[in-house]
C-alpha atoms as a PDB file:
ATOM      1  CA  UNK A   1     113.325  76.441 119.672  1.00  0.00           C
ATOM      2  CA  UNK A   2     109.901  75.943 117.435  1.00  0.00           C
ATOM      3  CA  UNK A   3     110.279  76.517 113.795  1.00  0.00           C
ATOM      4  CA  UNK A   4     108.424  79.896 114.011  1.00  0.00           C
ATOM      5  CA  UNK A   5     109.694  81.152 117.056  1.00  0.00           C
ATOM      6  CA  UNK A   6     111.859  83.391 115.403  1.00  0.00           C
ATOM      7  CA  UNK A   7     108.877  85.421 114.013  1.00  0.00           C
ATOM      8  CA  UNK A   8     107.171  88.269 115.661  1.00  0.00           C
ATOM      9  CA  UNK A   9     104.108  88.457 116.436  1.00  0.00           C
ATOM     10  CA  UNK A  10     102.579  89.839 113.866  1.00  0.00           C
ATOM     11  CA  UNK A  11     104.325  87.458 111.084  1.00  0.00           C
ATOM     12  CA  UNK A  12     102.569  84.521 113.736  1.00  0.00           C
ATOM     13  CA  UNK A  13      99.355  85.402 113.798  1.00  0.00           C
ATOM     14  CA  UNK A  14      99.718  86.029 109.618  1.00  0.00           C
ATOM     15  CA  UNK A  15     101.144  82.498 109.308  1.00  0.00           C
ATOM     16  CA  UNK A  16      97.802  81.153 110.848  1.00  0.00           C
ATOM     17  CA  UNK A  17      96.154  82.731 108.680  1.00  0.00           C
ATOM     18  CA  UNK A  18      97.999  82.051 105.637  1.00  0.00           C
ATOM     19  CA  UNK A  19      98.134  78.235 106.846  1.00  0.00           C
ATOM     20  CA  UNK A  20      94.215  78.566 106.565  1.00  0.00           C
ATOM     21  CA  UNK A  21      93.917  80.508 103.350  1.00  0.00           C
ATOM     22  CA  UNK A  22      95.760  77.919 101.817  1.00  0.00           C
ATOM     23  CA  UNK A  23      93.544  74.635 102.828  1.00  0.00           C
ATOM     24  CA  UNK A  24      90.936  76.698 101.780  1.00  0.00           C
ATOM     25  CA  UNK A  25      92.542  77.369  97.364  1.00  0.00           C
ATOM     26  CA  UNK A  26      93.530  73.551  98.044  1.00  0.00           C
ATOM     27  CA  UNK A  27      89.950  72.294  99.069  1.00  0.00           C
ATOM     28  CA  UNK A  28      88.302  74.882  95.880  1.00  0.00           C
ATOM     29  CA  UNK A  29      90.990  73.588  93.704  1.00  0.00           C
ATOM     30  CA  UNK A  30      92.044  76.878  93.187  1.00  0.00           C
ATOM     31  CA  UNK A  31      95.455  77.523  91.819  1.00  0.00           C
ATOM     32  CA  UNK A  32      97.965  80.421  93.283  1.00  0.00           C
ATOM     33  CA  UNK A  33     101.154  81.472  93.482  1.00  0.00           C
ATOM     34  CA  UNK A  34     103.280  83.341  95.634  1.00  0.00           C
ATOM     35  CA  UNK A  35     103.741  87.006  94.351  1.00  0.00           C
ATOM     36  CA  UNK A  36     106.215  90.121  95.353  1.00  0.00           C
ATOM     37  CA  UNK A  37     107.932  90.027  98.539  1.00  0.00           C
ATOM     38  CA  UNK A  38     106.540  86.612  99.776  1.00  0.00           C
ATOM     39  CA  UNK A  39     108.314  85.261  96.999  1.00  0.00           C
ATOM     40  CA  UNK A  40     111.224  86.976  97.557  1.00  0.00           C
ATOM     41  CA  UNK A  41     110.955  85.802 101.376  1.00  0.00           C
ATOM     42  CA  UNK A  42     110.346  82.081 100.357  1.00  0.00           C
ATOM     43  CA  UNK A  43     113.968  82.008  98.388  1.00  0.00           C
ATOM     44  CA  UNK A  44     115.704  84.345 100.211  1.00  0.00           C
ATOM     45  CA  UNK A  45     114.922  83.764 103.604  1.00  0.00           C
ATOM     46  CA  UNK A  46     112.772  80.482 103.766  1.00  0.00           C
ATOM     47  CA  UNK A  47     110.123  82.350 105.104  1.00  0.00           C
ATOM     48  CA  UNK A  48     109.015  85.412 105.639  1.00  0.00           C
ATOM     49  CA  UNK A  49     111.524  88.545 105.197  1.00  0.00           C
ATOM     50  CA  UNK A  50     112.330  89.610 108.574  1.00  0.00           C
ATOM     51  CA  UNK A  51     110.812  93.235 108.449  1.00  0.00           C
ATOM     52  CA  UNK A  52     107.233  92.651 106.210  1.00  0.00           C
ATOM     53  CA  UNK A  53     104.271  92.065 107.716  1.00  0.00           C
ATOM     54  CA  UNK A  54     102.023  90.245 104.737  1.00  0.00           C
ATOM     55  CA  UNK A  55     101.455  87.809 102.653  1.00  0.00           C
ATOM     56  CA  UNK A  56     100.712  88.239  98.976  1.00  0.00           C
ATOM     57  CA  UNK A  57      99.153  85.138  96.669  1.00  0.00           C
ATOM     58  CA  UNK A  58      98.450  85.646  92.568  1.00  0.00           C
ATOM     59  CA  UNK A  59      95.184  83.632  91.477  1.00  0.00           C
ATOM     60  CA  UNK A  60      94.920  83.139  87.698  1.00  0.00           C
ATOM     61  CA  UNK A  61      91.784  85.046  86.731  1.00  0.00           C
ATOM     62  CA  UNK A  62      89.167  82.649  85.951  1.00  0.00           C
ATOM     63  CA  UNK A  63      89.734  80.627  89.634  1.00  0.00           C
ATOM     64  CA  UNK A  64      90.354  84.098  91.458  1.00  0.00           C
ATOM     65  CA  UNK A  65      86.409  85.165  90.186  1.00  0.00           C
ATOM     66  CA  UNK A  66      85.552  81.697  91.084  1.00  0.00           C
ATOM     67  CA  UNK A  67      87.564  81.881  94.221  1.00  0.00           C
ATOM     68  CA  UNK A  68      85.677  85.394  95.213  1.00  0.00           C
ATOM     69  CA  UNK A  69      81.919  83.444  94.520  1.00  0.00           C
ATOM     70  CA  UNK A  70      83.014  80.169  97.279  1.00  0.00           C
ATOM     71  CA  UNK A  71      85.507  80.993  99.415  1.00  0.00           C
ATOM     72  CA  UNK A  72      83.243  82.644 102.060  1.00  0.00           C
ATOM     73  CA  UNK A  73      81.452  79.640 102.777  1.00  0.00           C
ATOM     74  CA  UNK A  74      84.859  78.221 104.111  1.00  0.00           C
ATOM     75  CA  UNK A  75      86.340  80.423 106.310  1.00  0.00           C
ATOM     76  CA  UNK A  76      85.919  80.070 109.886  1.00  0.00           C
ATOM     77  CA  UNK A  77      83.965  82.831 112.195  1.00  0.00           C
ATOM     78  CA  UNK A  78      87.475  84.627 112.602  1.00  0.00           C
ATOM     79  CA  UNK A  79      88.170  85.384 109.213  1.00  0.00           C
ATOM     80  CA  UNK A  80      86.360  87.237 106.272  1.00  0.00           C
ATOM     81  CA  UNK A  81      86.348  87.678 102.202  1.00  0.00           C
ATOM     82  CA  UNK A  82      87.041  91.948 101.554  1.00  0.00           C
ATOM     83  CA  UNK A  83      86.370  93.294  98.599  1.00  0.00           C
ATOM     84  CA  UNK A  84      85.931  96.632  96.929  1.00  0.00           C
ATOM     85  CA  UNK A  85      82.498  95.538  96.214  1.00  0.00           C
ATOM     86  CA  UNK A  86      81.207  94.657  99.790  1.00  0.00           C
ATOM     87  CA  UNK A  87      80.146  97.447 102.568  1.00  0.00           C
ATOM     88  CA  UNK A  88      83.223  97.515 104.338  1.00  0.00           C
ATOM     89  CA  UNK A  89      85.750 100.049 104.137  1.00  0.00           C
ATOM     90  CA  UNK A  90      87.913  98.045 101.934  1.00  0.00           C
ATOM     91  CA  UNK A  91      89.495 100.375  99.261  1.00  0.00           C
ATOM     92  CA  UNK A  92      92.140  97.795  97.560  1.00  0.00           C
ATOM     93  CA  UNK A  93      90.988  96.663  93.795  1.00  0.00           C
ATOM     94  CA  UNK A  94      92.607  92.864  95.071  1.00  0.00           C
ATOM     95  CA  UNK A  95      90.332  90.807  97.500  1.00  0.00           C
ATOM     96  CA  UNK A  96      91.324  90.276 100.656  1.00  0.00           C
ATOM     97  CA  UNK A  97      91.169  87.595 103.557  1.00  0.00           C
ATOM     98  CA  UNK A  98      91.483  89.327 107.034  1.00  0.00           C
ATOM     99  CA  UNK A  99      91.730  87.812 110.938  1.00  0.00           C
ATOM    100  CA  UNK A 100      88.425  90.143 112.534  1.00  0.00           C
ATOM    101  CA  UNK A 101      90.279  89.040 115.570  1.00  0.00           C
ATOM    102  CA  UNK A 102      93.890  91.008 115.385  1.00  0.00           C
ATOM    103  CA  UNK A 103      94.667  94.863 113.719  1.00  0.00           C
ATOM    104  CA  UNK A 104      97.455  96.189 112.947  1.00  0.00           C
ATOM    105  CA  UNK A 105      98.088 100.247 112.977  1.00  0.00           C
ATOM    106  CA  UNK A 106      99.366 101.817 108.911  1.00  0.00           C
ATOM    107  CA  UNK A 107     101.203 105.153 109.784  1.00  0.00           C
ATOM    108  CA  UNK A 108     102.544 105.199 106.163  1.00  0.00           C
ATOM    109  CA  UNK A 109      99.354 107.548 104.292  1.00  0.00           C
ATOM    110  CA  UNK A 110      98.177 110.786 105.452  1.00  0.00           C
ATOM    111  CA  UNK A 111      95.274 108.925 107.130  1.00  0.00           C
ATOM    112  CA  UNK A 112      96.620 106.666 110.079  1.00  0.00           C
ATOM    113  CA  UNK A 113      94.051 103.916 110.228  1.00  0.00           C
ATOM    114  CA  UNK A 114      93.494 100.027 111.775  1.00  0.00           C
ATOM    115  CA  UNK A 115      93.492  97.141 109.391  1.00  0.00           C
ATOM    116  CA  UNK A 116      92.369  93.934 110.327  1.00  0.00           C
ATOM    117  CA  UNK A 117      95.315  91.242 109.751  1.00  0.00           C
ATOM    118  CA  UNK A 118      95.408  89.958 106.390  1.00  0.00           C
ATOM    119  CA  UNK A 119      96.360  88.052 103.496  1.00  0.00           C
ATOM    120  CA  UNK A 120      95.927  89.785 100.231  1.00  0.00           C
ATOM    121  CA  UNK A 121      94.728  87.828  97.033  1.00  0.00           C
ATOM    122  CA  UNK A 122      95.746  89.443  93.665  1.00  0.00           C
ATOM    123  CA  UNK A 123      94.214  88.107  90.056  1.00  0.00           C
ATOM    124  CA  UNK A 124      96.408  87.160  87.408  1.00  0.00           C
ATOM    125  CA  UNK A 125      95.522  88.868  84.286  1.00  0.00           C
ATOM    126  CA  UNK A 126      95.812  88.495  80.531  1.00  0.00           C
ATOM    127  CA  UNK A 127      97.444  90.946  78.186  1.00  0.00           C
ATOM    128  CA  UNK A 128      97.104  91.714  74.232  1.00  0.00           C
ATOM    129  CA  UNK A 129      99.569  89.475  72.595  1.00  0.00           C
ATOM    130  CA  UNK A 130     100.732  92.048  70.334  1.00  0.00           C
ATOM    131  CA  UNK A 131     103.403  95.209  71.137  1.00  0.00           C
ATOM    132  CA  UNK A 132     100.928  97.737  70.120  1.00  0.00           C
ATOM    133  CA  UNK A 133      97.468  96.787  71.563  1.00  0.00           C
ATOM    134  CA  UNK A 134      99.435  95.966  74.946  1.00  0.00           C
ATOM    135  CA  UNK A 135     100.845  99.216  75.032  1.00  0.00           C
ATOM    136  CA  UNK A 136      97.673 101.296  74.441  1.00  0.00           C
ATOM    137  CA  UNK A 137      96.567  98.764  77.169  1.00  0.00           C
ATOM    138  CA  UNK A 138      99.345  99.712  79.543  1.00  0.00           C
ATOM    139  CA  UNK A 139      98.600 103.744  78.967  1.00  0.00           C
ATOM    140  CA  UNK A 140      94.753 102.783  79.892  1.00  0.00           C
ATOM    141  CA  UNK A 141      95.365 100.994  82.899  1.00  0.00           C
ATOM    142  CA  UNK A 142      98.490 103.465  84.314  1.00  0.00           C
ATOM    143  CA  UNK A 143      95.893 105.980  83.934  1.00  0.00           C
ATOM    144  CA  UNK A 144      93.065 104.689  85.797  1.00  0.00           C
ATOM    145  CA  UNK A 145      95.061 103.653  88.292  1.00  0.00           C
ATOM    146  CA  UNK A 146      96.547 106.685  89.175  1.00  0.00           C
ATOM    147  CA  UNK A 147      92.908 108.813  89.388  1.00  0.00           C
ATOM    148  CA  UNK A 148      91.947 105.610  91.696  1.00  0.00           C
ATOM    149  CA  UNK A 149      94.913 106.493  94.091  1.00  0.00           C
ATOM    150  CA  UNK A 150      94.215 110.019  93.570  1.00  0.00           C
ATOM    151  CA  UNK A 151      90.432 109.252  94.756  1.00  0.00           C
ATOM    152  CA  UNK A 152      91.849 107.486  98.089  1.00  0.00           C
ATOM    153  CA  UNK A 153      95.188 109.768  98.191  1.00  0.00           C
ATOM    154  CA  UNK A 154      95.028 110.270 101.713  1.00  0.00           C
ATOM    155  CA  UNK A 155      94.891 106.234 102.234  1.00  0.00           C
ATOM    156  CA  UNK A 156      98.555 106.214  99.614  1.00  0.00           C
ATOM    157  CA  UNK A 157     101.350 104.859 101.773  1.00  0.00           C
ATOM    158  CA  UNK A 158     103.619 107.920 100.865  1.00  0.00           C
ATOM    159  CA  UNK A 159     106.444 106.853 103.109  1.00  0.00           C
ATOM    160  CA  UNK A 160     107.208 104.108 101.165  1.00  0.00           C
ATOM    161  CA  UNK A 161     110.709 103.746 100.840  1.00  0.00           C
ATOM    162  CA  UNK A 162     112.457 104.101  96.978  1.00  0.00           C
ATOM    163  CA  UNK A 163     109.891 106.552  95.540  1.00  0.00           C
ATOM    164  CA  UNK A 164     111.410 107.505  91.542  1.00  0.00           C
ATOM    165  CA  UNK A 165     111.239 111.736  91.401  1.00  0.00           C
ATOM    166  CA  UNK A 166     108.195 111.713  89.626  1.00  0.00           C
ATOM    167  CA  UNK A 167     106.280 109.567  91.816  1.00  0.00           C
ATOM    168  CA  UNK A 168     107.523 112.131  94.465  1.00  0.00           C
ATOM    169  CA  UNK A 169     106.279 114.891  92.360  1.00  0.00           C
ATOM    170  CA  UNK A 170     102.558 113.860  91.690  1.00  0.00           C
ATOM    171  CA  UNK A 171     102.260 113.046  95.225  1.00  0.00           C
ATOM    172  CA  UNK A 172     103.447 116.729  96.521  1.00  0.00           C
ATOM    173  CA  UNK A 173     101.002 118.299  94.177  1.00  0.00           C
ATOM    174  CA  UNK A 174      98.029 115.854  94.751  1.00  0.00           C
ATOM    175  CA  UNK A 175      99.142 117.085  98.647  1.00  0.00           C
ATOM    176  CA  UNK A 176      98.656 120.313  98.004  1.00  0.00           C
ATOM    177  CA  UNK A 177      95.841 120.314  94.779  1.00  0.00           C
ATOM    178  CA  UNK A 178      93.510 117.865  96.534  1.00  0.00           C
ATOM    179  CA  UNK A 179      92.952 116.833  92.975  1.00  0.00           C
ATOM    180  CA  UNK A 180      91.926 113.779  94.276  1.00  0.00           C
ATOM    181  CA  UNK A 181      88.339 115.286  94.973  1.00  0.00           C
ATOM    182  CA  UNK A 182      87.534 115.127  91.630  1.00  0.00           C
ATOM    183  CA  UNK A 183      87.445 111.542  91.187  1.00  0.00           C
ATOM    184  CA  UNK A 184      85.058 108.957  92.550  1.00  0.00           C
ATOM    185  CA  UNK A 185      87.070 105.639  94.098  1.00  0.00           C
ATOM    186  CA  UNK A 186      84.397 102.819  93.344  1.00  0.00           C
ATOM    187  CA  UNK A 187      84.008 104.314  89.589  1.00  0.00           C
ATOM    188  CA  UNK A 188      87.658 104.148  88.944  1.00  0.00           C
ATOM    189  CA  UNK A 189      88.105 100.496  90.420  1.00  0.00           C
ATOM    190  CA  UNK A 190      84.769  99.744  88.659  1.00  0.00           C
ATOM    191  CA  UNK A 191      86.804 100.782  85.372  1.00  0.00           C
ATOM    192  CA  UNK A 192      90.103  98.829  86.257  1.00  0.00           C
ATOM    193  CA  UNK A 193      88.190  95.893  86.850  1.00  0.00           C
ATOM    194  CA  UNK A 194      86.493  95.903  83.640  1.00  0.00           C
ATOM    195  CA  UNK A 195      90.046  96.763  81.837  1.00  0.00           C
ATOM    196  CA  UNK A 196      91.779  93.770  83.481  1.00  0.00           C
ATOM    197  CA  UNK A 197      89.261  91.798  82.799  1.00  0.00           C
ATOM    198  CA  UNK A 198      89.927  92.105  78.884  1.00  0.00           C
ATOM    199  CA  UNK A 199      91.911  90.082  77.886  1.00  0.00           C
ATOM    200  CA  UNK A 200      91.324  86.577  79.808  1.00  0.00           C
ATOM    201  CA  UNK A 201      94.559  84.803  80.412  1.00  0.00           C
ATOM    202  CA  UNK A 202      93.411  81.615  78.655  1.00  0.00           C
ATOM    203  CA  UNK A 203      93.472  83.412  75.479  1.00  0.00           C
ATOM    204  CA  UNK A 204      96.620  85.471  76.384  1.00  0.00           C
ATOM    205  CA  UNK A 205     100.163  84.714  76.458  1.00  0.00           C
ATOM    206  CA  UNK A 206     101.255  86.408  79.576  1.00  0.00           C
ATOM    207  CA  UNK A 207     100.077  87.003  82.996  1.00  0.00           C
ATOM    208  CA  UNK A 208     100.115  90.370  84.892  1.00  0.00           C
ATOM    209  CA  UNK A 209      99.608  91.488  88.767  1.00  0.00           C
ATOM    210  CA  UNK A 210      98.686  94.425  87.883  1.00  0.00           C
ATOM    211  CA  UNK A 211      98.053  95.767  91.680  1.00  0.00           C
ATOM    212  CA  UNK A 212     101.384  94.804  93.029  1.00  0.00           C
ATOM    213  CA  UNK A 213     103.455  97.873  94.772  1.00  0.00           C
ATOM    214  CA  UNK A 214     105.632  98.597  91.734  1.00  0.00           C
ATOM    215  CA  UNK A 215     103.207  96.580  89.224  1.00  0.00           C
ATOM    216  CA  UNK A 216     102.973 100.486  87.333  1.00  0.00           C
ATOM    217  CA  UNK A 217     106.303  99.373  85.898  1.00  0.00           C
ATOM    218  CA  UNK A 218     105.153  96.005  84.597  1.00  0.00           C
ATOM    219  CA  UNK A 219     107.849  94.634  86.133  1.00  0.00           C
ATOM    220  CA  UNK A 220     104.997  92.095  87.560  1.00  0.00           C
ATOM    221  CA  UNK A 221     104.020  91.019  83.241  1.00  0.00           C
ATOM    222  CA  UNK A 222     105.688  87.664  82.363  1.00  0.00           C
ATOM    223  CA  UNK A 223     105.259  85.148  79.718  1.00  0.00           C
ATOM    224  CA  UNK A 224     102.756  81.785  81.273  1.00  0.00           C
ATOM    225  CA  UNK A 225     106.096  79.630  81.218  1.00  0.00           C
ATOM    226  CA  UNK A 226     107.635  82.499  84.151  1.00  0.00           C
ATOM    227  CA  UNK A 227     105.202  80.698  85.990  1.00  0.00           C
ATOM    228  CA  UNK A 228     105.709  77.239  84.627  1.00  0.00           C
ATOM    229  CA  UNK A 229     104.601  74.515  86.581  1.00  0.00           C
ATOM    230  CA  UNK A 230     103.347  74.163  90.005  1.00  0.00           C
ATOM    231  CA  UNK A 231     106.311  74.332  92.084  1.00  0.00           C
ATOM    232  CA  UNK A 232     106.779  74.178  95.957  1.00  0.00           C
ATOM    233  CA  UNK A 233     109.141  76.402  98.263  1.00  0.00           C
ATOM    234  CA  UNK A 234     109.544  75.987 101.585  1.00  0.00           C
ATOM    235  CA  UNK A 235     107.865  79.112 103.629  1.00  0.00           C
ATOM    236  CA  UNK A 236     108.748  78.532 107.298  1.00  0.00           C
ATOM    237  CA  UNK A 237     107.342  74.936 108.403  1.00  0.00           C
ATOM    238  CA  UNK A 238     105.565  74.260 105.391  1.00  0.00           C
ATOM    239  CA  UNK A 239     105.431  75.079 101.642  1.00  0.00           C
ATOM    240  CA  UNK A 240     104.087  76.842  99.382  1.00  0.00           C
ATOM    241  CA  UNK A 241     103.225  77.276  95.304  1.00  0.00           C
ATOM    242  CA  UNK A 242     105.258  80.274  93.106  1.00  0.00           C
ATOM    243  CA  UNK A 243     106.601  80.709  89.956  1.00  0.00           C
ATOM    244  CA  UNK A 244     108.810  77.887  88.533  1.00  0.00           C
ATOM    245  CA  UNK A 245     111.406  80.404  87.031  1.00  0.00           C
ATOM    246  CA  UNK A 246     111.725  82.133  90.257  1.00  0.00           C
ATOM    247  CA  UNK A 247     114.944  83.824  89.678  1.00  0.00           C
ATOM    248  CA  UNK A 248     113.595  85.883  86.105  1.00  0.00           C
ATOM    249  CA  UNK A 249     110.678  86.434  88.339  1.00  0.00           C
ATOM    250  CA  UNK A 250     112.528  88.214  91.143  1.00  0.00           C
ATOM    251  CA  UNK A 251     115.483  90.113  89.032  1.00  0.00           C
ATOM    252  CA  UNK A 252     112.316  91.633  87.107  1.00  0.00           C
ATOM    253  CA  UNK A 253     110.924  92.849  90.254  1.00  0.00           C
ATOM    254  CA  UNK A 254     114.085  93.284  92.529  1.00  0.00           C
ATOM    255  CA  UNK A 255     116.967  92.868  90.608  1.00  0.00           C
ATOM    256  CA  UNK A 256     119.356  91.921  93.183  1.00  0.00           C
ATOM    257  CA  UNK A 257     117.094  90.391  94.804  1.00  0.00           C
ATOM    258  CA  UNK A 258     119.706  88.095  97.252  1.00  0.00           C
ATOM    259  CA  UNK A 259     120.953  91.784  98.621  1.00  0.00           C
ATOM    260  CA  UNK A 260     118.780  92.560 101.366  1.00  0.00           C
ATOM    261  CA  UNK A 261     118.090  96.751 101.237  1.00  0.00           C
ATOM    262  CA  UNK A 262     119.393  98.971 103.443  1.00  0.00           C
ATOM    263  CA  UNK A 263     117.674  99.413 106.763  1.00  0.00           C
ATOM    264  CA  UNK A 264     116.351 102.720 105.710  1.00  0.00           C
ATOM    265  CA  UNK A 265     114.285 100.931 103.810  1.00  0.00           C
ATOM    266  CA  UNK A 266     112.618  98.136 105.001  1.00  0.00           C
ATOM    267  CA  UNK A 267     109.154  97.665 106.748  1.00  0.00           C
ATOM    268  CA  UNK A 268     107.474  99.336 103.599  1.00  0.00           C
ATOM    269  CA  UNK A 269     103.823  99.272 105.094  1.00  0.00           C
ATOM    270  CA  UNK A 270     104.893 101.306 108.192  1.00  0.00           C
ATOM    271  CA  UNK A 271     102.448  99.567 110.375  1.00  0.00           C
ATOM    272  CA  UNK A 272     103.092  98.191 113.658  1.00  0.00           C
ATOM    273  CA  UNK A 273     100.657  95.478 116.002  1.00  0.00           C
ATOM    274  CA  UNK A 274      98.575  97.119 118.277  1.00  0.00           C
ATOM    275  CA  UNK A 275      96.276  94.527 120.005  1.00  0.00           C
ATOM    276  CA  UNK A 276      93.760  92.181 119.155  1.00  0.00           C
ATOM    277  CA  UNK A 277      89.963  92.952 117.730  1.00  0.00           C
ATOM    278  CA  UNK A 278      88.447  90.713 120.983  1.00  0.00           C
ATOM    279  CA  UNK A 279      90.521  92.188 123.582  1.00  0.00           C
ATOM    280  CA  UNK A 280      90.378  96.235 122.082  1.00  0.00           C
ATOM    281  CA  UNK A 281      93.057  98.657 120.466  1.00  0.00           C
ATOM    282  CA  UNK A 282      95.984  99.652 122.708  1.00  0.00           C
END
């Protein structure tokens, strides 16, 4: 039996891509690191975790802009750069490297709709150094982020397993308000991108992934030395970069994180392979 053979399809076809992504930060000299549940995969299952179907890398600010400005010129015909900026549909804040070639169906929002494949790219932000400024910073940023997911509500995975009350709460009355309506998607990302952009890590003792599924917590904002330095973990048949104190990375994200959840719970995306981009949807 191969070394991947145990994967599914989908978590194949990601692989290839990641394999690829990853030449590509290596040949910019662009630093990463492994972030949420690829993370957790690498320690806790050497791979990917069984039921997810992406792949998440944190770029330090300054290479992730550079990153965004060079990488296109690398990729192959099959793959592409999204961003909020471009003319795609594309309605993350976090770039984006998708395979044109494969889609995948999300049955999580209100709006079932095909993604392209992907591997998502999330920048690594600074925070103020002191308690006060980086909590008025926090209230800025928890606010623009939620009128950004009330601009795309419909696009909100909403099945996502784990939801706290009030998360439940605002997402019943957006339902049934349509506040979203009132808000304008590219003007709020517009805003968080000039927000996150700050307080540049090299002048900041922390980085933050700000976009991250439960980031809203800061559960994703650690002291630089969380991160440490460059470390290898083995990901299937190769490795790859994360944090070097893993396990204060993890327990602020998943707490008991070697407990796999209950199978209620898993496949968080709700998304499922449907065919390939070439061939046509099935």
């Amino acid at each position: 039996m191969s070394d991947t053979e145990h994967l599914n399809d989908t978590q194949k076809y990601i692989l290839g891509v990641l394999r690829q992504v990853v030449r590509i930060l290596e040949e910019l000299d662009v630093p990463y690191y492994m972030q949420g549940g690829t993370m957790l995969g690498a320690i806790r299952h050497k791979g990917f975790i069984p039921w997810d179907d992406d792949v998440d890398l944190g770029i330090p600010r300054e290479a992730y802009e550079r990153m965004l400005r060079q990488v296109a010129e690398k990729l192959p015909e099959h793959l592409e750069l999204r961003t909020y900026q471009d003319q795609t549909d594309h309605h993350y804040y976090f770039a984006r490297i998708v395979d044109k070639r494969y889609q995948i169906l999300r049955m999580g929002s209100l709006e079932h709709r095909l993604e392209n494949i992907w591997v998502d790219l999330f920048p690594l932000d600074g925070m103020p150094n002191s308690w006060l400024p980086r909590q008025w910073h926090k209230a800025r940023l928890l606010a623009t982020r939620l009128k950004y997911h009330l601009s795309c509500f419909e696009k909100v995975n909403i099945k996502r397993p784990g939801r706290p009350l009030v998360e439940r709460i605002v997402i019943r009355v957006a339902m049934i308000t349509r506040v979203g309506k009132w808000f304008d998607t590219r003007k709020q990302l517009d805003k968080l991108d000039r927000l996150l952009k700050k307080y540049p890590p090299e002048r900041s003792d922390y980085y933050v992934n700000f976009m991250g599924q439960t980031s809203y917590k800061f559960n994703e904002l650690f002291k630089k030395e969380v991160y440490g330095r460059k470390t290898w973990y083995p990901f299937e048949d190769f490795s790859l970069v994360g944090p070097e104190r893993y396990d204060e990375y993890l327990k602020s994200l998943y707490g008991d994180y070697m407990t796999p959840p209950k199978e209620a719970d898993r496949n968080a995306h709700v998304s499922r392979l449907v065919g390939s981009g070439e061939e046509g949807v099935a």
